[in-house]
Each structure stands twice: as structure tokens, then as C-alpha cells.
N, C-alpha and C. Protein backbone atom coordinates (compact mmCIF):
# COMPACT_ATOMS: atom_id res chain seq x y z
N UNK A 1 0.83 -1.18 0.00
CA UNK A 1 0.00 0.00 0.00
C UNK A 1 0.87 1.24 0.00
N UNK A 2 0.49 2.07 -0.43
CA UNK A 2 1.12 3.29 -0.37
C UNK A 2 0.61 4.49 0.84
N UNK A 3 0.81 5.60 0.93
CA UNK A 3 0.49 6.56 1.27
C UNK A 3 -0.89 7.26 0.86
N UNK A 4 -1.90 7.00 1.99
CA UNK A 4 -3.54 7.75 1.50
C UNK A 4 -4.12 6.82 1.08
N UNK A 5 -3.95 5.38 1.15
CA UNK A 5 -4.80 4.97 0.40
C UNK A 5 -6.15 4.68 1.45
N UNK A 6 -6.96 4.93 0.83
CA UNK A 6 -8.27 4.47 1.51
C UNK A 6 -8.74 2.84 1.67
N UNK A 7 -8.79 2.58 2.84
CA UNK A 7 -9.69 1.18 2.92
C UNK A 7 -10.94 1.03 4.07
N UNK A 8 -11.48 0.14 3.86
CA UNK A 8 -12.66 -0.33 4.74
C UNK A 8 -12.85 -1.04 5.49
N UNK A 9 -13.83 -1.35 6.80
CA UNK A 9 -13.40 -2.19 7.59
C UNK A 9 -14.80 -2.10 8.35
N UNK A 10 -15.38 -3.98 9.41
CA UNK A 10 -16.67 -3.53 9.80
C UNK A 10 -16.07 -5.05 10.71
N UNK A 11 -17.34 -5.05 11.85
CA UNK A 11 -17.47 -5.85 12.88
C UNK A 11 -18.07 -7.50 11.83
N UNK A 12 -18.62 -8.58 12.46
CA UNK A 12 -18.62 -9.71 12.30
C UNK A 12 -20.28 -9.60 11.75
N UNK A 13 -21.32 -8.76 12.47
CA UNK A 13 -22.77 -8.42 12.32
C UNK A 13 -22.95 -6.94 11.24
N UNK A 14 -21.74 -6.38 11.36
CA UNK A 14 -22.05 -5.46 10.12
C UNK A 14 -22.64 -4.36 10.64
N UNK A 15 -23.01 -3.87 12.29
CA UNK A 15 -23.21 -2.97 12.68
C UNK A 15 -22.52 -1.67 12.86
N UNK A 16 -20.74 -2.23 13.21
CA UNK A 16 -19.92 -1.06 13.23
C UNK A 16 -19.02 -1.35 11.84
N UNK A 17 -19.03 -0.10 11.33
CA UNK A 17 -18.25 -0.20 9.65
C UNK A 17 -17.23 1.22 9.99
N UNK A 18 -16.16 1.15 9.12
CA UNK A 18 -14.85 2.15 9.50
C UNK A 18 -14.42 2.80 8.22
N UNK A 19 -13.92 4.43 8.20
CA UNK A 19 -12.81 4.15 7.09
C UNK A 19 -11.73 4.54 7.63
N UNK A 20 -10.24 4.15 6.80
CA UNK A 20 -9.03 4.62 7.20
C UNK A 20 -8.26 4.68 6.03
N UNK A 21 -7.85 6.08 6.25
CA UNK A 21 -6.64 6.30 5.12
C UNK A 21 -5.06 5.50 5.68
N UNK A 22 -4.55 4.44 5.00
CA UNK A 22 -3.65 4.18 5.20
C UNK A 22 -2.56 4.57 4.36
N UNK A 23 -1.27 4.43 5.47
CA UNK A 23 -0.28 5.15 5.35
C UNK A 23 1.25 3.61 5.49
N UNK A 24 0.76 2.11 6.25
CA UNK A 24 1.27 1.61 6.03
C UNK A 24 0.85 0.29 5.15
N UNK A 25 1.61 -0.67 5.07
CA UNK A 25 0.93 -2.30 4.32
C UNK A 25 1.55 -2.99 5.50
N UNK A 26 2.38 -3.14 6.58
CA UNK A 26 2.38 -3.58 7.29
C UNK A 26 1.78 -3.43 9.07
N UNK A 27 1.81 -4.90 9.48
CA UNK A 27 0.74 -4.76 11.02
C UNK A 27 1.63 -6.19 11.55
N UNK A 28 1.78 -5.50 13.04
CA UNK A 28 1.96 -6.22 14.45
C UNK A 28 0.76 -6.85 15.01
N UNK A 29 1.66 -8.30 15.55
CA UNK A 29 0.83 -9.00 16.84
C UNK A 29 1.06 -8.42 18.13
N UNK A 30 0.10 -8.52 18.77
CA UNK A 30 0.55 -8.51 20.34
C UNK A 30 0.25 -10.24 20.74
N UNK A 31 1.27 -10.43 21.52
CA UNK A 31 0.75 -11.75 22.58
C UNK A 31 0.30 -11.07 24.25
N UNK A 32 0.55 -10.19 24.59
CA UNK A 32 0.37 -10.18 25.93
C UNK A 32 -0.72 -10.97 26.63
N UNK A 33 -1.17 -11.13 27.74
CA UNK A 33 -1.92 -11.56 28.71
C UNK A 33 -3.45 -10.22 28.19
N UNK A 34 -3.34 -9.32 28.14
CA UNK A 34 -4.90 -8.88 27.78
C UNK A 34 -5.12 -8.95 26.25
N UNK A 35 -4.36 -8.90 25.90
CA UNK A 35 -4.88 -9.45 24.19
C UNK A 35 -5.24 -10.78 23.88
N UNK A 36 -4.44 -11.73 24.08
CA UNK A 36 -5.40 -12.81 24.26
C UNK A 36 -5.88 -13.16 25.08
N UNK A 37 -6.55 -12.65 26.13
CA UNK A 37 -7.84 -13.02 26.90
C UNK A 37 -9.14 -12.25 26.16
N UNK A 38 -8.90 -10.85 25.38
CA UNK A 38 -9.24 -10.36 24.66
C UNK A 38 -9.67 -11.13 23.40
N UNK A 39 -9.17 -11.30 22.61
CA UNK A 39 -9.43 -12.30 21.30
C UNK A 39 -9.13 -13.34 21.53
N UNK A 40 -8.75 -14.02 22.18
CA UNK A 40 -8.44 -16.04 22.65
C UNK A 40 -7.46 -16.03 21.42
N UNK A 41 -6.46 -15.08 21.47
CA UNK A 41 -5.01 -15.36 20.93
C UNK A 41 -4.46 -14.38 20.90
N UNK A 42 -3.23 -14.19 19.88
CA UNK A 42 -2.60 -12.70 19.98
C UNK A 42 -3.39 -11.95 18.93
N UNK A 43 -3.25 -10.25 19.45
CA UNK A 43 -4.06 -9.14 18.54
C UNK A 43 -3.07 -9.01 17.56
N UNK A 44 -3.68 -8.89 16.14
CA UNK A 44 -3.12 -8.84 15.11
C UNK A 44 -3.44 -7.29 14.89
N UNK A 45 -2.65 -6.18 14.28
CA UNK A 45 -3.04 -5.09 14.44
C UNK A 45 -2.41 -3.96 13.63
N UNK A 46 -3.03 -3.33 12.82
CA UNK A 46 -2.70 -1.83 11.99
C UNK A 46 -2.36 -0.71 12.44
N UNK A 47 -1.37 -0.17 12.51
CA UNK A 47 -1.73 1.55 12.59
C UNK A 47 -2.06 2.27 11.87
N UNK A 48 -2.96 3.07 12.36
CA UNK A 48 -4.07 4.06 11.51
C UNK A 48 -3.93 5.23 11.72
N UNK A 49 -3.32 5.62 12.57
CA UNK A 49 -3.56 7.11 13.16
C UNK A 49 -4.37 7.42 13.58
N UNK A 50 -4.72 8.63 13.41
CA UNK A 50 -6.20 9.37 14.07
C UNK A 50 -6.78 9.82 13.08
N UNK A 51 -6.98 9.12 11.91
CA UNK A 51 -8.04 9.80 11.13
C UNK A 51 -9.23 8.08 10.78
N UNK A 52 -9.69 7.91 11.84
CA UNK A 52 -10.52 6.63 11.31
C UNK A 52 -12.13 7.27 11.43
N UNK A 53 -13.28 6.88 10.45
CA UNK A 53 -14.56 7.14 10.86
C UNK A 53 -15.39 5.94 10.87
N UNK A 54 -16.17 6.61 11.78
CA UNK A 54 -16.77 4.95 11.79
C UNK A 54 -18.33 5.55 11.38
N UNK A 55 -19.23 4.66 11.23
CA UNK A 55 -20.67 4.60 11.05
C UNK A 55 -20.83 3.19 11.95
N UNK A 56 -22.18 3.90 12.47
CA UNK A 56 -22.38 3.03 13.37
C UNK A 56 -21.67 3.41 15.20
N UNK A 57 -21.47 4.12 15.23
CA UNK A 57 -20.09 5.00 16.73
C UNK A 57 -20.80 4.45 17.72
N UNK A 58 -22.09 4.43 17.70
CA UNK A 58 -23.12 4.36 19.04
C UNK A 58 -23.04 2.69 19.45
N UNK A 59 -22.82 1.88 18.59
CA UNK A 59 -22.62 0.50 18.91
C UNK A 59 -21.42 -0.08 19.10
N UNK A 60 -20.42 0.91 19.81
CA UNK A 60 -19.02 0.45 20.10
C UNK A 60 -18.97 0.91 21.52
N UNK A 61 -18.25 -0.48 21.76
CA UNK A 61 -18.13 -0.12 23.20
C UNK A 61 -16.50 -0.43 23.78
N UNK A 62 -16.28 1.22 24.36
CA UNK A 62 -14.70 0.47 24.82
C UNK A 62 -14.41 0.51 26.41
N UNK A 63 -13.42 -0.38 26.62
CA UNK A 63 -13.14 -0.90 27.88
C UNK A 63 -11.55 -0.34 28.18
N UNK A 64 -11.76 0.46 29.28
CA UNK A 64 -10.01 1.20 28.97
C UNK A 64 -9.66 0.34 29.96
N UNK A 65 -8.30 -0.25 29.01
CA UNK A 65 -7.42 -1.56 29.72
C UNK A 65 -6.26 -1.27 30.70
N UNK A 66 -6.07 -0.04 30.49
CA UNK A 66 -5.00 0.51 31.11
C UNK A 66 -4.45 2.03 31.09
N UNK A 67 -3.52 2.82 31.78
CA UNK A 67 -4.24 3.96 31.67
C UNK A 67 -3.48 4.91 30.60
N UNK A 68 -3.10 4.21 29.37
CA UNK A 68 -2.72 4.93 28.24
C UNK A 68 -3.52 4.14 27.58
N UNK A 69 -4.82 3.34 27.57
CA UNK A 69 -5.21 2.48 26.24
C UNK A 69 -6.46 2.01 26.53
N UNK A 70 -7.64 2.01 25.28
CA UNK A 70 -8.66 1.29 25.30
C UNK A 70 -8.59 0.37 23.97
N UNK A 71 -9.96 -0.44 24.80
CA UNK A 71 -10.04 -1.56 23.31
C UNK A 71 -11.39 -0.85 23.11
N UNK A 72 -11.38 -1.21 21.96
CA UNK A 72 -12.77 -1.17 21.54
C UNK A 72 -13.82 -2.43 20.72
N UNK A 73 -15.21 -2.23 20.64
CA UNK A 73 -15.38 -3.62 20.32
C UNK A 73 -16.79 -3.59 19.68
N UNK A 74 -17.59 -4.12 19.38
CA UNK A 74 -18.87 -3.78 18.72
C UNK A 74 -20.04 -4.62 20.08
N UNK A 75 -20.97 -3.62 20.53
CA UNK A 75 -21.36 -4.06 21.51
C UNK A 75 -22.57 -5.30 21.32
N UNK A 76 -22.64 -5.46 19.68
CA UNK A 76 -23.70 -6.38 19.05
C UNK A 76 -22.87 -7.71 19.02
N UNK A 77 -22.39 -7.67 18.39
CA UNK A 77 -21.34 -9.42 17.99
C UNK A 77 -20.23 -9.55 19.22
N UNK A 78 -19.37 -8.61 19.54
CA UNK A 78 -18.68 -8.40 20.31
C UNK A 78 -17.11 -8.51 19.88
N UNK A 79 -17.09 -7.95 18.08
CA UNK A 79 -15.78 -8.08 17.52
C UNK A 79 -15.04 -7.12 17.85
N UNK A 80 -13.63 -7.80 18.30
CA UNK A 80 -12.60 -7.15 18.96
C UNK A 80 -11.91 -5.77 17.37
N UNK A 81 -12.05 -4.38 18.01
CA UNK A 81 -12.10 -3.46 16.53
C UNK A 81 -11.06 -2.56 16.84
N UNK A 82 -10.55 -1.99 17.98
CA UNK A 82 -9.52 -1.42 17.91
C UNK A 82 -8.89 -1.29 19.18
N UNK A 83 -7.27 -1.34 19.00
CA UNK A 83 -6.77 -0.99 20.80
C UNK A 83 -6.28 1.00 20.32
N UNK A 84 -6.94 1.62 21.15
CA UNK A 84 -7.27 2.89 21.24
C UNK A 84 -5.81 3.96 21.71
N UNK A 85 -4.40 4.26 21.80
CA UNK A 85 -3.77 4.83 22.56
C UNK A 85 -4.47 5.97 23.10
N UNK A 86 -4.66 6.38 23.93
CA UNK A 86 -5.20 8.00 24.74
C UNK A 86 -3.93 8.98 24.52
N UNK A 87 -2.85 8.63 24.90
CA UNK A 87 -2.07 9.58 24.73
C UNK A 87 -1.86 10.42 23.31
N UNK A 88 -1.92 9.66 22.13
CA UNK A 88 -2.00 10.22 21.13
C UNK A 88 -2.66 10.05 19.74
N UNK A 89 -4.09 9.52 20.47
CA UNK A 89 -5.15 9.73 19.70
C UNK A 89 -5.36 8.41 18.55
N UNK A 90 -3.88 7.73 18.69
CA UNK A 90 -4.33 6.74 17.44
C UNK A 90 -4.79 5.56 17.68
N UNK A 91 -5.21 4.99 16.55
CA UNK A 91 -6.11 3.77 16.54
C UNK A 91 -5.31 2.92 16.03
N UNK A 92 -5.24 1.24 16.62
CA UNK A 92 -4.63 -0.07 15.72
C UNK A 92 -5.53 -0.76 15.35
N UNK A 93 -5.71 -0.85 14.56
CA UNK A 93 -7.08 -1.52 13.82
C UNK A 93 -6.86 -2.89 14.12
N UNK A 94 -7.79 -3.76 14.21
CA UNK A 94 -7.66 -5.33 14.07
C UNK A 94 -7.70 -5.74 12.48
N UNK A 95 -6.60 -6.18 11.89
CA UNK A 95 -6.41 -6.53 11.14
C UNK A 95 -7.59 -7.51 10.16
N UNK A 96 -8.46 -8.32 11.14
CA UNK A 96 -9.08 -9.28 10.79
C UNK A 96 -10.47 -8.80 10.56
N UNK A 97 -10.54 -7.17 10.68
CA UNK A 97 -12.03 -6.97 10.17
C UNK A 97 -11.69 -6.27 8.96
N UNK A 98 -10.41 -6.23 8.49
CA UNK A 98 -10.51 -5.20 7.22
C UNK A 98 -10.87 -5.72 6.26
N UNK A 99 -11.67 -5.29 5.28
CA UNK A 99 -12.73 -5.97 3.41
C UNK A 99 -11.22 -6.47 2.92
N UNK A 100 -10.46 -5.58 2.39
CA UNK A 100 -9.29 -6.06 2.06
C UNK A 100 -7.91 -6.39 2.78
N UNK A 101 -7.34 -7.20 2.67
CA UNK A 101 -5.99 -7.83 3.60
C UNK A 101 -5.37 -7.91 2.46
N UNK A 102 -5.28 -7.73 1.38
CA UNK A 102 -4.43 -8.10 0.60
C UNK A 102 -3.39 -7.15 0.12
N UNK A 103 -2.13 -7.81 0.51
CA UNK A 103 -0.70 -7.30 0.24
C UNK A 103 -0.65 -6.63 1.48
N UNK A 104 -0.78 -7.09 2.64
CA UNK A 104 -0.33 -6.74 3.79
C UNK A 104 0.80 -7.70 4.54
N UNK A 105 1.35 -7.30 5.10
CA UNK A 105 2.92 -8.07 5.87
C UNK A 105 2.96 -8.13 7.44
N UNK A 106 3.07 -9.16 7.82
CA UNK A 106 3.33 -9.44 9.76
C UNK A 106 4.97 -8.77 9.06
N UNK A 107 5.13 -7.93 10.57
CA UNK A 107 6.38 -7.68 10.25
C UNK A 107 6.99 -7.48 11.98
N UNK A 108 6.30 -7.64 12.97
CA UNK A 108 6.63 -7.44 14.73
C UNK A 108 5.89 -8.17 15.30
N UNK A 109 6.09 -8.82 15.85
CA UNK A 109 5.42 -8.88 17.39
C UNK A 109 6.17 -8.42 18.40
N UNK A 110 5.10 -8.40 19.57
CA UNK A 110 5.09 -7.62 20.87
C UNK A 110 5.00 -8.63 21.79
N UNK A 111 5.66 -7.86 23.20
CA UNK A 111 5.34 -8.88 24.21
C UNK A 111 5.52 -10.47 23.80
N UNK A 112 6.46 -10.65 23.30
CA UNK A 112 6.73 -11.98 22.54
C UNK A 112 7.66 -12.46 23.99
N UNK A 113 7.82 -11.78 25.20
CA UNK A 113 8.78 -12.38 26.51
C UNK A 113 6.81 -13.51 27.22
N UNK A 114 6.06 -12.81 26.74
CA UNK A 114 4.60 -13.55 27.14
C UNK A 114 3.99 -14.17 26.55
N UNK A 115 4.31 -14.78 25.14
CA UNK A 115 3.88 -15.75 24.06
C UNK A 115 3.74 -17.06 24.80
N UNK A 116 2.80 -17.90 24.79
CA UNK A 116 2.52 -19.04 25.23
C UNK A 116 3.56 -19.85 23.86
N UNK A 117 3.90 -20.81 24.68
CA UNK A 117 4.82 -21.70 24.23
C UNK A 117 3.90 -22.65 22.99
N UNK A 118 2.14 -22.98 22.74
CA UNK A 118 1.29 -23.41 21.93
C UNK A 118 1.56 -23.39 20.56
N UNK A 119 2.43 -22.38 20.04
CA UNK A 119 2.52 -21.44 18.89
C UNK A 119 3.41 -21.08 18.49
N UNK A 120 3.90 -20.60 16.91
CA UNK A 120 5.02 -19.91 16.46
C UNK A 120 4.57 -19.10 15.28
N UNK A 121 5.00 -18.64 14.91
CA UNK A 121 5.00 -17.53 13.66
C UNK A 121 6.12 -18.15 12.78
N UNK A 122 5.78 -18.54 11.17
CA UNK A 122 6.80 -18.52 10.90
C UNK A 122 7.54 -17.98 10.32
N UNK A 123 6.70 -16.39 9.74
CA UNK A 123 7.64 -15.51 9.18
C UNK A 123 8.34 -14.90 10.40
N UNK A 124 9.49 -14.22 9.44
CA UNK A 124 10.59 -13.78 9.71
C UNK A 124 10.44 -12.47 10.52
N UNK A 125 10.17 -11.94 11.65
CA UNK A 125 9.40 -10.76 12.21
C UNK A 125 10.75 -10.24 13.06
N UNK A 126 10.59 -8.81 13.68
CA UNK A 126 11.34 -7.89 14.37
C UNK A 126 10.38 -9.11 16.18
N UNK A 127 10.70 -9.17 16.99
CA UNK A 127 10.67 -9.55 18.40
C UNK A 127 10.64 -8.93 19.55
N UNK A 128 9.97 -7.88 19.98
CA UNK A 128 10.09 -7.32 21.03
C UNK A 128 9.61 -7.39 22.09
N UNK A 129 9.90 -7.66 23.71
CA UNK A 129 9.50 -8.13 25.04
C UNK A 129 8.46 -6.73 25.36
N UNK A 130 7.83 -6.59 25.93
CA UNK A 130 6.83 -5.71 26.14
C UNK A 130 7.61 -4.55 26.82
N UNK A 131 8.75 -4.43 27.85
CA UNK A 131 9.67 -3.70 27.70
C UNK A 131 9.87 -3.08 26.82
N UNK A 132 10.94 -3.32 25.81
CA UNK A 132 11.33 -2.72 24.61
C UNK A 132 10.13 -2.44 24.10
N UNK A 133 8.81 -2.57 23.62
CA UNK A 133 7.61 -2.36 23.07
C UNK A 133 6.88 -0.56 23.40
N UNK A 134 7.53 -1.24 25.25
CA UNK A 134 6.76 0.30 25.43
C UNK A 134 8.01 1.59 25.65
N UNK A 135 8.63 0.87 25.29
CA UNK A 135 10.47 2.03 25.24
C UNK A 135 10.29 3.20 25.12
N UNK A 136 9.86 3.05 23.68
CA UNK A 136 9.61 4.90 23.16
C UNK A 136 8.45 5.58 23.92
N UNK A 137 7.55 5.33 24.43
CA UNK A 137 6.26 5.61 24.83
C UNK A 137 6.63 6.09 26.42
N UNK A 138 7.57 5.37 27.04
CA UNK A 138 7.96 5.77 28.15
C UNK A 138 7.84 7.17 28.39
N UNK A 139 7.56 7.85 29.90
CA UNK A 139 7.81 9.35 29.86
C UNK A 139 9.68 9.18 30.26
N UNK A 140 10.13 10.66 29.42
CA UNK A 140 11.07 11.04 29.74
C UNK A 140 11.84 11.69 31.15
N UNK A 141 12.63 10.91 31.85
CA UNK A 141 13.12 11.35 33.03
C UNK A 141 13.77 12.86 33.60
């Protein structure tokens, strides 16, 4: 994908629908402990920035997981739709509701020090412990 391109995206019932101008073709897993208790595996996930719209707004419901982050979710089906940062407004889309996936790349996982041993990835990905994950995000001392 390039820069601007527009795509689409909606819950499992078709109640909450999205758009987002994207800016990358690649998306991260998380494994942590609230993502998969969250989706019953790791969150697969886009960055979008802060320009997403949704139709449908009134049937999302989010649960702030922590105190830089919400999920969000469709309060009809209950599809897992975005982990929310507060600090700076952007959205990671769940990969698995977007119309099109095609020519997109795993290229990170996260929190990979909390990956259940069940599983592997077998592309070739960047690895980071939830430490290093939240590095940059850290406040400055």
C-alpha cells in the first residue's frame, strides 16, 4: 500500500463499519496476557492514526485496559475493533475486520517475553518483550 490509500473495515454483524486512510501495508501481533484473553489469541493489528470514521459510533463499546489504552469492540457481535492509545489519539485496527488484507505483511510482534509456548510464527518478524515495546512511549526522566 502506499500513502492515502483508503480502505474499509466492519465488525462480524455489520453494525460497526470504519474508514481509514492508510499510510502503512504492514501490522503487528501482540501476545500479551490482555490481548489474548481479549481475542483467545494474539491481537493482530494496523496503525491508523487518528483519522478513522466509523458509522455506526453508538454501537461500540470500549473498555479502557489501562491507563494509556482502550479496546474497543462492537457491543452487538462483540468483535474485537480497535486498541485505542489516549495519549495520542491513534487507533490499531484489528487486522481481521478489514474488506481487504491483501498485500499486507506481519512484520513485529510484541510482548513476545509472554507468548505461550502453543505457537510460532513462521515468518521472519522484528521480536520485542513488552519492555522494549513500550520504550519509546515511556515518559522522559
Amino acid at each position: 500500500m502506499s500513502d492515502g490509500v483508503q480502505t474499509t473495515g466492519r465488525c462480524l454483524c455489520g453494525t460497526v463499519k470504519y474508514q481509514v486512510q492508510m499510510a502503512v501495508d504492514t501490522y503487528g501481533v501482540c501476545h500479551c496476557d490482555m490481548c489474548r484473553r481479549w481475542t483467545s489469541g494474539p491481537f493482530f493489528a494496523i496503525s491508523c492514526g487518528t483519522d478513522v470514521k466509523f458509522d455506526g459510533e453508538q454501537n461500540i463499546g470500549r473498555y479502557r485496559s489501562s491507563d494509556w489504552a482502550e479496546r474497543g469492540f462492537c457491543k452487538t457481535c462483540g468483535s474485537s475493533l480497535f486498541y485505542y492509545i489516549i495519549a495520542n489519539g491513534q487507533y490499531r485496527m484489528a487486522v481481521g475486520t478489514m474488506d481487504d488484507q491483501t498485500n499486507l505483511r506481519l512484520f513485529r510482534q510484541v510482548f513476545i517475553d509472554e507468548k505461550p509456548d502453543g505457537y510460532d510464527f513462521a515468518n521472519a518478524t522484528d521480536m520485542l518483550t513488552g519492555k522494549e515495546a513500550f520504550a519509546p512511549y515511556a515518559p522522559k526522566a
